[in-house]
N, C-alpha and C. Protein backbone atom coordinates (compact mmCIF):
# COMPACT_ATOMS: atom_id res chain seq x y z
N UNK A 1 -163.90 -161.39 98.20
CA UNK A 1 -162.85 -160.88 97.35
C UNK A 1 -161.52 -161.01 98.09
N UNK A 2 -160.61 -161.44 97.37
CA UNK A 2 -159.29 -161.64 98.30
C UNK A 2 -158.28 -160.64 97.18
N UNK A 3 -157.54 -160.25 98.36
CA UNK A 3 -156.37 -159.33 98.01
C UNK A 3 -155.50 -159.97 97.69
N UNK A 4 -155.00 -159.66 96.38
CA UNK A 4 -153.80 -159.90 95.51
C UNK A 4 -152.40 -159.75 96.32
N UNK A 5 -151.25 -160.11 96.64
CA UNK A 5 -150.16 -159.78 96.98
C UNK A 5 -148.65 -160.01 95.87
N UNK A 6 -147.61 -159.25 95.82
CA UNK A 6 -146.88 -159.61 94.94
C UNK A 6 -145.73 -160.67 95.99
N UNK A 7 -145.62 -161.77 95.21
CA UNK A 7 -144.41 -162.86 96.05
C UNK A 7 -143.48 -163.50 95.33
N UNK A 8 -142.72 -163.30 95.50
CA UNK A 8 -141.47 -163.94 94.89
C UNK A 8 -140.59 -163.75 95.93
N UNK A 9 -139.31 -164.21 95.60
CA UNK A 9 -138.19 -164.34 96.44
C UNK A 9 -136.70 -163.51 96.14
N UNK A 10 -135.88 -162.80 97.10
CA UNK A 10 -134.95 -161.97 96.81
C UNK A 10 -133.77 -163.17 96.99
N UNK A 11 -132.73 -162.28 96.83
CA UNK A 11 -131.38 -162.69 97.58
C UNK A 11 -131.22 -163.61 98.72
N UNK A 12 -130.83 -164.34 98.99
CA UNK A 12 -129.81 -164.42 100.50
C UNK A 12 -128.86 -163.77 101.30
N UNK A 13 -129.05 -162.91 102.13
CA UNK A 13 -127.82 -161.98 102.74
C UNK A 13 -127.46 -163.01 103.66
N UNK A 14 -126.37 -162.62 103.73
CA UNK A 14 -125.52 -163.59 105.42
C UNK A 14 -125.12 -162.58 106.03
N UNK A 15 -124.85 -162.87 107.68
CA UNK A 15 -123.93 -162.09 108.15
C UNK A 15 -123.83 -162.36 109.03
N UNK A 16 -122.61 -162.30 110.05
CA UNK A 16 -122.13 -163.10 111.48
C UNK A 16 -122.03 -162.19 112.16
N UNK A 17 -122.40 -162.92 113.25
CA UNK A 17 -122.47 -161.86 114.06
C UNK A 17 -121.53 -163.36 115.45
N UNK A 18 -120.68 -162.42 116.45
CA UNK A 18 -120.21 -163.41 117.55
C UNK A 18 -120.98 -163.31 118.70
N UNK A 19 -121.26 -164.22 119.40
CA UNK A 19 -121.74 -164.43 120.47
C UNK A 19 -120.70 -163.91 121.85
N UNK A 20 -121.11 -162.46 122.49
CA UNK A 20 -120.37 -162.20 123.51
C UNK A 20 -121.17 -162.69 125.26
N UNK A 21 -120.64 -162.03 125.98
CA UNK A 21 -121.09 -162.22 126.99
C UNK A 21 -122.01 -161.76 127.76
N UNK A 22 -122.06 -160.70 126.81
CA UNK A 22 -123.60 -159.75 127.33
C UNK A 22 -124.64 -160.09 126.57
N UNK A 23 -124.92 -161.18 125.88
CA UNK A 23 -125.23 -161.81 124.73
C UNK A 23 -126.24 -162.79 125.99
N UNK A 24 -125.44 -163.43 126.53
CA UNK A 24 -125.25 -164.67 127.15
C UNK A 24 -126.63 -164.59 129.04
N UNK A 25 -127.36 -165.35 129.15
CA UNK A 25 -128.65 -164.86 130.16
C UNK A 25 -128.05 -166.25 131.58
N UNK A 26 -128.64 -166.37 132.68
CA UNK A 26 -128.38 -167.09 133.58
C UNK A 26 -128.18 -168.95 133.27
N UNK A 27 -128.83 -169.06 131.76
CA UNK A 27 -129.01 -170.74 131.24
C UNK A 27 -127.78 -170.35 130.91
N UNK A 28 -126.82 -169.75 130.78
CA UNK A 28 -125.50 -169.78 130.00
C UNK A 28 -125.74 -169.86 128.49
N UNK A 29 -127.17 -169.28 127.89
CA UNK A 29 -126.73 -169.39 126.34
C UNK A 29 -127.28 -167.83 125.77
N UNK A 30 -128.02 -167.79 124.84
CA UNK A 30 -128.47 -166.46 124.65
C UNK A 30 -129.19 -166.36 124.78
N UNK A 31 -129.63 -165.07 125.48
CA UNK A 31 -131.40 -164.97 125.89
C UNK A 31 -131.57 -164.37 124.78
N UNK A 32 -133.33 -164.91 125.01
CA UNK A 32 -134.20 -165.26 123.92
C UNK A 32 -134.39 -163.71 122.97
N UNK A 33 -134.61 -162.71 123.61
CA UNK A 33 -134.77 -161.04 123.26
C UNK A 33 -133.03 -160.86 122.74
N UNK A 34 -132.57 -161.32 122.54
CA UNK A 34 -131.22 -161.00 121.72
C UNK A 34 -131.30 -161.49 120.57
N UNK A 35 -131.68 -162.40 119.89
CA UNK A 35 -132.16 -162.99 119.35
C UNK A 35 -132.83 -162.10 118.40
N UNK A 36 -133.68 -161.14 118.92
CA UNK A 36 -134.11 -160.18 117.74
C UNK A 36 -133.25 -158.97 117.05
N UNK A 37 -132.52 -158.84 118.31
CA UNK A 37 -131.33 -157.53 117.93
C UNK A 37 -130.42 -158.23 116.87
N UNK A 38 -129.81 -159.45 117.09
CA UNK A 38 -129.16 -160.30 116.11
C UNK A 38 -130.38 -160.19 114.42
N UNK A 39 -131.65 -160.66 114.84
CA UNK A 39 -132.27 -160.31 113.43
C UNK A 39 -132.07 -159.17 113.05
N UNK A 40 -132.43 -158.28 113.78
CA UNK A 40 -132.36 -156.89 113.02
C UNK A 40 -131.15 -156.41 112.34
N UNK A 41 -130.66 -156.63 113.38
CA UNK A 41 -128.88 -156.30 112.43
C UNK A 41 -128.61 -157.05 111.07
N UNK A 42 -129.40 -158.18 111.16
CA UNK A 42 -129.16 -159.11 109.54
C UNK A 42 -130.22 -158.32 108.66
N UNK A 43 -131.11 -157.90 108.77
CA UNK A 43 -131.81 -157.38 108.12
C UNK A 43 -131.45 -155.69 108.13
N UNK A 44 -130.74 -154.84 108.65
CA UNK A 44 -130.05 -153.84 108.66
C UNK A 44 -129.21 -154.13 107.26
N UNK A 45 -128.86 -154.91 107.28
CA UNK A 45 -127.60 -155.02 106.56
C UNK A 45 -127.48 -155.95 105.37
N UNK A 46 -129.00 -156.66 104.97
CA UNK A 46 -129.41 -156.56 104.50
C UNK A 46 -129.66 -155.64 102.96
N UNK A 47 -130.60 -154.59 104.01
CA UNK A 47 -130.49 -153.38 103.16
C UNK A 47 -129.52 -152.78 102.75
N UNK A 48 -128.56 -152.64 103.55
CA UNK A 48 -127.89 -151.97 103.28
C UNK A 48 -126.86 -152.55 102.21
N UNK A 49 -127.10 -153.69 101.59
CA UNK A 49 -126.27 -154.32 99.91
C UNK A 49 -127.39 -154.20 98.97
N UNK A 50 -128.24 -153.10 99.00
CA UNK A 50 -128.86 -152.38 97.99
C UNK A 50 -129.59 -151.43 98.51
N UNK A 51 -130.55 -150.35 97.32
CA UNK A 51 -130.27 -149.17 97.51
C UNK A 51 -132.15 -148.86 98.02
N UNK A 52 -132.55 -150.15 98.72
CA UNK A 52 -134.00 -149.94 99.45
C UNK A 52 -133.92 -148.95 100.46
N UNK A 53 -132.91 -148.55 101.63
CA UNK A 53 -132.85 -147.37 102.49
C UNK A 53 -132.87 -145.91 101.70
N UNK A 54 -132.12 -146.04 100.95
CA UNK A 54 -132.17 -144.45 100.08
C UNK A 54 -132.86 -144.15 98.86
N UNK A 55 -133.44 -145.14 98.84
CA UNK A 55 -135.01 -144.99 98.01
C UNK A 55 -135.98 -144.83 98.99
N UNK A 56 -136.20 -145.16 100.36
CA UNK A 56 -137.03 -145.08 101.04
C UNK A 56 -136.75 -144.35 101.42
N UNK A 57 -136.08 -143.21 102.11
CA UNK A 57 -135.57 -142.10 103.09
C UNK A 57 -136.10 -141.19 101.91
N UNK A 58 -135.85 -141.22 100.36
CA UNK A 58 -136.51 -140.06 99.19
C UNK A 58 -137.41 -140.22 99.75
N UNK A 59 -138.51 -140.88 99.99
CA UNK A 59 -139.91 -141.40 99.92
C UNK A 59 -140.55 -140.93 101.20
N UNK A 60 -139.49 -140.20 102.15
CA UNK A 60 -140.47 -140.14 103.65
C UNK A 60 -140.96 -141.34 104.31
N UNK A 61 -139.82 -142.64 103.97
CA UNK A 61 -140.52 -143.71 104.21
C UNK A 61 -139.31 -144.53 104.74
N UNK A 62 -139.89 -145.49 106.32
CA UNK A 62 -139.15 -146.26 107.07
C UNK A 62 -140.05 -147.40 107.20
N UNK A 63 -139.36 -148.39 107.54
CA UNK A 63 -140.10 -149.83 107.59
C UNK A 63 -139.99 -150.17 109.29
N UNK A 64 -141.32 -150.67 109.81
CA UNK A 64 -141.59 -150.82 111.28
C UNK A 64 -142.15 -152.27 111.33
N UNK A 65 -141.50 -152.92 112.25
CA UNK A 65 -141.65 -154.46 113.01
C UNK A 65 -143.12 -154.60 112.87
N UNK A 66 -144.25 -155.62 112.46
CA UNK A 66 -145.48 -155.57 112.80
C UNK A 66 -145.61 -156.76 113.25
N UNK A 67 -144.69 -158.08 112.68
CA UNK A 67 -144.83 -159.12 113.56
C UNK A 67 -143.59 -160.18 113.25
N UNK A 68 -143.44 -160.60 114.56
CA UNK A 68 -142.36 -162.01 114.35
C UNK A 68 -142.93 -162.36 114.53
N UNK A 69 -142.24 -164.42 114.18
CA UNK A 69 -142.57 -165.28 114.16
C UNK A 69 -141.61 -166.29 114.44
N UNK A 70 -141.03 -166.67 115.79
CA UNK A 70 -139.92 -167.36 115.48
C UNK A 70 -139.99 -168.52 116.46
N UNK A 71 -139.27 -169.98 116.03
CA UNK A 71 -139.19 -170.80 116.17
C UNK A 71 -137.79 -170.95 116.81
N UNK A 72 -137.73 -171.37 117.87
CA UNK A 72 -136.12 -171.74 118.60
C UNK A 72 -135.62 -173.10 118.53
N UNK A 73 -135.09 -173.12 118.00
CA UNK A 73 -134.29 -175.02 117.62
C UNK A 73 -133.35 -175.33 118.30
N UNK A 74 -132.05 -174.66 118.88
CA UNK A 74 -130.91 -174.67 119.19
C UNK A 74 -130.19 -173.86 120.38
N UNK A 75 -129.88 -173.66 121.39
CA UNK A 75 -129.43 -172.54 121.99
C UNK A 75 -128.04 -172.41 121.32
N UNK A 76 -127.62 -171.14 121.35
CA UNK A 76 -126.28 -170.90 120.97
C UNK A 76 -125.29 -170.22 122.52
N UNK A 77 -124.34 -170.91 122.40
CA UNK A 77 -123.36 -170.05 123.73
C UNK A 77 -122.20 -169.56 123.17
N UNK A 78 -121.67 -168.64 124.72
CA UNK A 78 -120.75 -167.83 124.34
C UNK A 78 -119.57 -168.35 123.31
N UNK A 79 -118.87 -167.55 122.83
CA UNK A 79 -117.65 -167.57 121.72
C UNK A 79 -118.38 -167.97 120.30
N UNK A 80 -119.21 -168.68 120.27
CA UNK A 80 -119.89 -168.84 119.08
C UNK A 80 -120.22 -168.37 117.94
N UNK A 81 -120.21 -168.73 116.85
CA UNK A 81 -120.19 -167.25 115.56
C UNK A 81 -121.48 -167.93 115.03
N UNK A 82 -122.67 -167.01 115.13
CA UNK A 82 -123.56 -167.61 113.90
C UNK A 82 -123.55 -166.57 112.62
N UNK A 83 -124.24 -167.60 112.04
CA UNK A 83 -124.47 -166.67 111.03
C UNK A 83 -125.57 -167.19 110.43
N UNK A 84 -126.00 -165.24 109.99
CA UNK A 84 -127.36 -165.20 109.78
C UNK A 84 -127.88 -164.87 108.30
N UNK A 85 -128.72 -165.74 107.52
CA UNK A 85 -129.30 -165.76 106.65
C UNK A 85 -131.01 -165.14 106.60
N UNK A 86 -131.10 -163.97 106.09
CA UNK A 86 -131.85 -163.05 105.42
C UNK A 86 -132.83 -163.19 104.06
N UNK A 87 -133.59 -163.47 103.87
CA UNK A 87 -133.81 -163.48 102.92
C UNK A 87 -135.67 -162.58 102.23
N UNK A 88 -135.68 -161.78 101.75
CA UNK A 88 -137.21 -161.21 101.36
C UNK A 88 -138.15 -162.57 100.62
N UNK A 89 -139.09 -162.87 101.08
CA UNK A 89 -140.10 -163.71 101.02
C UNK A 89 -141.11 -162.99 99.96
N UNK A 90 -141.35 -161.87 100.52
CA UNK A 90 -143.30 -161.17 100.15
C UNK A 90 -143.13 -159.83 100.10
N UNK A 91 -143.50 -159.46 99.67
CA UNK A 91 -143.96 -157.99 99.28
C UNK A 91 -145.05 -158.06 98.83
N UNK A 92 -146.21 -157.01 99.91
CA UNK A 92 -147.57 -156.55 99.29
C UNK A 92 -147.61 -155.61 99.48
N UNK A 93 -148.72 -155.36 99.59
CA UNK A 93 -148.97 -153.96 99.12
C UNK A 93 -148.10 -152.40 100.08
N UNK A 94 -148.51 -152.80 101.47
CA UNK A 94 -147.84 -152.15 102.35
C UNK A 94 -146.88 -153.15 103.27
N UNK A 95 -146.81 -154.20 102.97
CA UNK A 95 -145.41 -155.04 104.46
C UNK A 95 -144.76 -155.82 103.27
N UNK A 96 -144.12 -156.22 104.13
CA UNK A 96 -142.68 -156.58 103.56
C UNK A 96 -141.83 -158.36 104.83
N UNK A 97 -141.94 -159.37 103.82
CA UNK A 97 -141.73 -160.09 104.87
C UNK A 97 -140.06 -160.99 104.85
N UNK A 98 -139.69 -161.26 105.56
CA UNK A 98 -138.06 -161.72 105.43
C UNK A 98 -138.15 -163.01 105.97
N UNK A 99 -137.56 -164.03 105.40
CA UNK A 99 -137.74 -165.08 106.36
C UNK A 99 -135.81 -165.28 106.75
N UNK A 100 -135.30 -165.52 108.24
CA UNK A 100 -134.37 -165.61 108.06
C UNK A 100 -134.09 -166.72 109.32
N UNK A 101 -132.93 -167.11 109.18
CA UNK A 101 -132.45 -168.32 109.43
C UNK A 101 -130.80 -168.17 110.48
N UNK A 102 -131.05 -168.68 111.56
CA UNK A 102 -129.82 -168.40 112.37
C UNK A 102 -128.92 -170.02 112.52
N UNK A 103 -127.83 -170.07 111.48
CA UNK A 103 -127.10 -171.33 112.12
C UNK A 103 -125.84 -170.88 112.98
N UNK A 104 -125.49 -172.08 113.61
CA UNK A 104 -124.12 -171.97 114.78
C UNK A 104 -123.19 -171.90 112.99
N UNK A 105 -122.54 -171.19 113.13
CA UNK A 105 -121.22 -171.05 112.06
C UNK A 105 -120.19 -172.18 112.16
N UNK A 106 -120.42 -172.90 110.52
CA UNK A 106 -119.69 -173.86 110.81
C UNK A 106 -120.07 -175.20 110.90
N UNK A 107 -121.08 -175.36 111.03
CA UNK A 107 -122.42 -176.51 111.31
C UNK A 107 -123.41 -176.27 110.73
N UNK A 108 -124.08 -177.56 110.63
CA UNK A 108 -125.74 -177.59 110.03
C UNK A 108 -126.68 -177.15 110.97
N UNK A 109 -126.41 -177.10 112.04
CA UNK A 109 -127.42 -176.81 113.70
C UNK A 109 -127.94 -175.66 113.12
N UNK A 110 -129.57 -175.71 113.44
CA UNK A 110 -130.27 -174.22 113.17
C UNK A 110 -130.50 -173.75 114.50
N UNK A 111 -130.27 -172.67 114.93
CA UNK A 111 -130.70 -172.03 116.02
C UNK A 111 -132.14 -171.74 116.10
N UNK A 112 -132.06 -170.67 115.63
CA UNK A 112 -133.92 -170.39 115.35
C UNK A 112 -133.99 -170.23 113.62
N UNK A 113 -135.41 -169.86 113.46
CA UNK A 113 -136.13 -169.69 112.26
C UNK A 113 -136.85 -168.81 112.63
N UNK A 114 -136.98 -167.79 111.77
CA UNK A 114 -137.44 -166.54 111.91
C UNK A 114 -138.74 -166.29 111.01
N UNK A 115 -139.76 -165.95 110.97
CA UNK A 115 -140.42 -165.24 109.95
C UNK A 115 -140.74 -163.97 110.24
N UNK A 116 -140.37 -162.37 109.59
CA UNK A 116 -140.92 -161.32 110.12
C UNK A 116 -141.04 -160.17 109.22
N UNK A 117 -142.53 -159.62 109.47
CA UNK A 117 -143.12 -158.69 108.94
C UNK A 117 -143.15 -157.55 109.17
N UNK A 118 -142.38 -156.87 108.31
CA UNK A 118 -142.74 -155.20 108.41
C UNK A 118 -143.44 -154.12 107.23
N UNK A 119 -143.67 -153.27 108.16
CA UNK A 119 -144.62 -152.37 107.29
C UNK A 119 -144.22 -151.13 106.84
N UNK A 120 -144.15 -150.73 106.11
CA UNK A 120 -143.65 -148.87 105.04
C UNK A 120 -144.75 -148.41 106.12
N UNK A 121 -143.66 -147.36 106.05
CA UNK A 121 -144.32 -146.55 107.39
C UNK A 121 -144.13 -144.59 106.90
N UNK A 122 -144.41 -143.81 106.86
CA UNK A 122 -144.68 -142.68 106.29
C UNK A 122 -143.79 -141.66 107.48
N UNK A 123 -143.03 -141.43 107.36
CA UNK A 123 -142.41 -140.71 108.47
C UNK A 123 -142.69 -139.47 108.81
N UNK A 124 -143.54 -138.85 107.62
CA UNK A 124 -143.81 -137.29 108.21
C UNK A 124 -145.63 -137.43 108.78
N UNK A 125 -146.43 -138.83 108.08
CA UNK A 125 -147.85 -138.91 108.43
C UNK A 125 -147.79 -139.30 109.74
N UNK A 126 -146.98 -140.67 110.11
CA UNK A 126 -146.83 -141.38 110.68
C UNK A 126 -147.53 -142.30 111.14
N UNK A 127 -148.01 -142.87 109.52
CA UNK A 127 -148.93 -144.04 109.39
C UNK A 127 -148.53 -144.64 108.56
N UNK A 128 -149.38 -146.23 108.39
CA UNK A 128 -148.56 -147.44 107.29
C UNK A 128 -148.80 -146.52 105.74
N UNK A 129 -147.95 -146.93 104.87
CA UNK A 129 -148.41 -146.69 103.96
C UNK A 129 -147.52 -147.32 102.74
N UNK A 130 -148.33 -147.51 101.58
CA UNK A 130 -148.00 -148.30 100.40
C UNK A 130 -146.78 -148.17 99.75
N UNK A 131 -146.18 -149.60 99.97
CA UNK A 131 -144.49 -149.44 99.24
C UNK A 131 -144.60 -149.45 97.37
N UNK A 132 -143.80 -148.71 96.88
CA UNK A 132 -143.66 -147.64 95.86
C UNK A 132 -143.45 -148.93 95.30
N UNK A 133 -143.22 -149.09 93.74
CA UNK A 133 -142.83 -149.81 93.11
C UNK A 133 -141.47 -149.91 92.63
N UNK A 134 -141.08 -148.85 92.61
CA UNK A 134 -138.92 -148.93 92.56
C UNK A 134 -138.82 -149.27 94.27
N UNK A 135 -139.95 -149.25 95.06
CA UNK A 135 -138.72 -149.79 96.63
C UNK A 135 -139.02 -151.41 96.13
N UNK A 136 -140.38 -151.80 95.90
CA UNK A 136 -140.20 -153.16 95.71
C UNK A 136 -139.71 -153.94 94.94
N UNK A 137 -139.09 -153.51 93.61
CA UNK A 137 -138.33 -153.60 92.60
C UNK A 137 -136.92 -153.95 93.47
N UNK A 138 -137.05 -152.96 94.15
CA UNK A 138 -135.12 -152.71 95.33
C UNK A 138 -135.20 -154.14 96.26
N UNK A 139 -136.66 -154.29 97.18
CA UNK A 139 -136.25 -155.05 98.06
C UNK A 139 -136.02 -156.33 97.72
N UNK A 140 -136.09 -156.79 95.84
CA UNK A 140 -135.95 -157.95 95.70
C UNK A 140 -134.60 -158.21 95.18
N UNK A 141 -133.73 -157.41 95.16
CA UNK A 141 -132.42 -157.40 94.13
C UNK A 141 -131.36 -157.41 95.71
């Protein structure tokens, strides 16, 4: 028996973020673990151009990292502006997946490619648990 999942595709969010110097590791470009703080913030913000955080915060409910997946194409260095493309992939039952996309701003160059999964998470159980149907309604708009 295989489990059903709901999939379709949301929006595109963008958002730039600049490349500083604390950004920047001994190769002179960005180390690789920045790279996720840069995702997160696209996916922060994300949410935050619709109303999935405050439907989820009603709900006793936060979304937690369960897995990346990312592919490095490009290094990016200092002064550099990328910008980052967001986008919701999947929604099942309990995770939630984004696939997002880092170019140098300004260019076709992809930095990395991202795929990453998170899970509704129950904040007062503090276990996974099943995203509502108005959050998944939310995370696709």
């Amino acid at each position: 028996m295989t489990k059903q999942t709901e999939s379709t595709t949301g929006r595109v969010s963008k958002t730039t973020i600049k490349v500083r110097n604390y950004h920047i590791d001994s190769f002179q470009h960005v180390n690789n673990m920045r790279y996720m703080e840069f995702l997160e913030e696209a996916r922060w913000c994300h949410f935050e151009n619709n109303e999935t955080l405050v439907l989820a915060s009603k709900e006793d409910t936060t979304f937690v990292i369960a897995n990346y997946n990312i592919n490095f194409k490009f290094p990016a260095s200092m002064h550099q502006e990328l910008e980052l493309h967001s986008q919701v992939i999947k929604v099942g039952g309990s995770s939630v997946t984004f696939h997002q996309i880092i170019y140098i701003k300004g260019t076709d160059l992809v930095a990395l490619e991202a795929d990453v999964v998170l899970v509704a998470f129950d904040i007062k159980t503090q276990k996974p648990k099943k995203i509502s149907p108005i959050i998944k309604d939310e995370l696709f708009k």
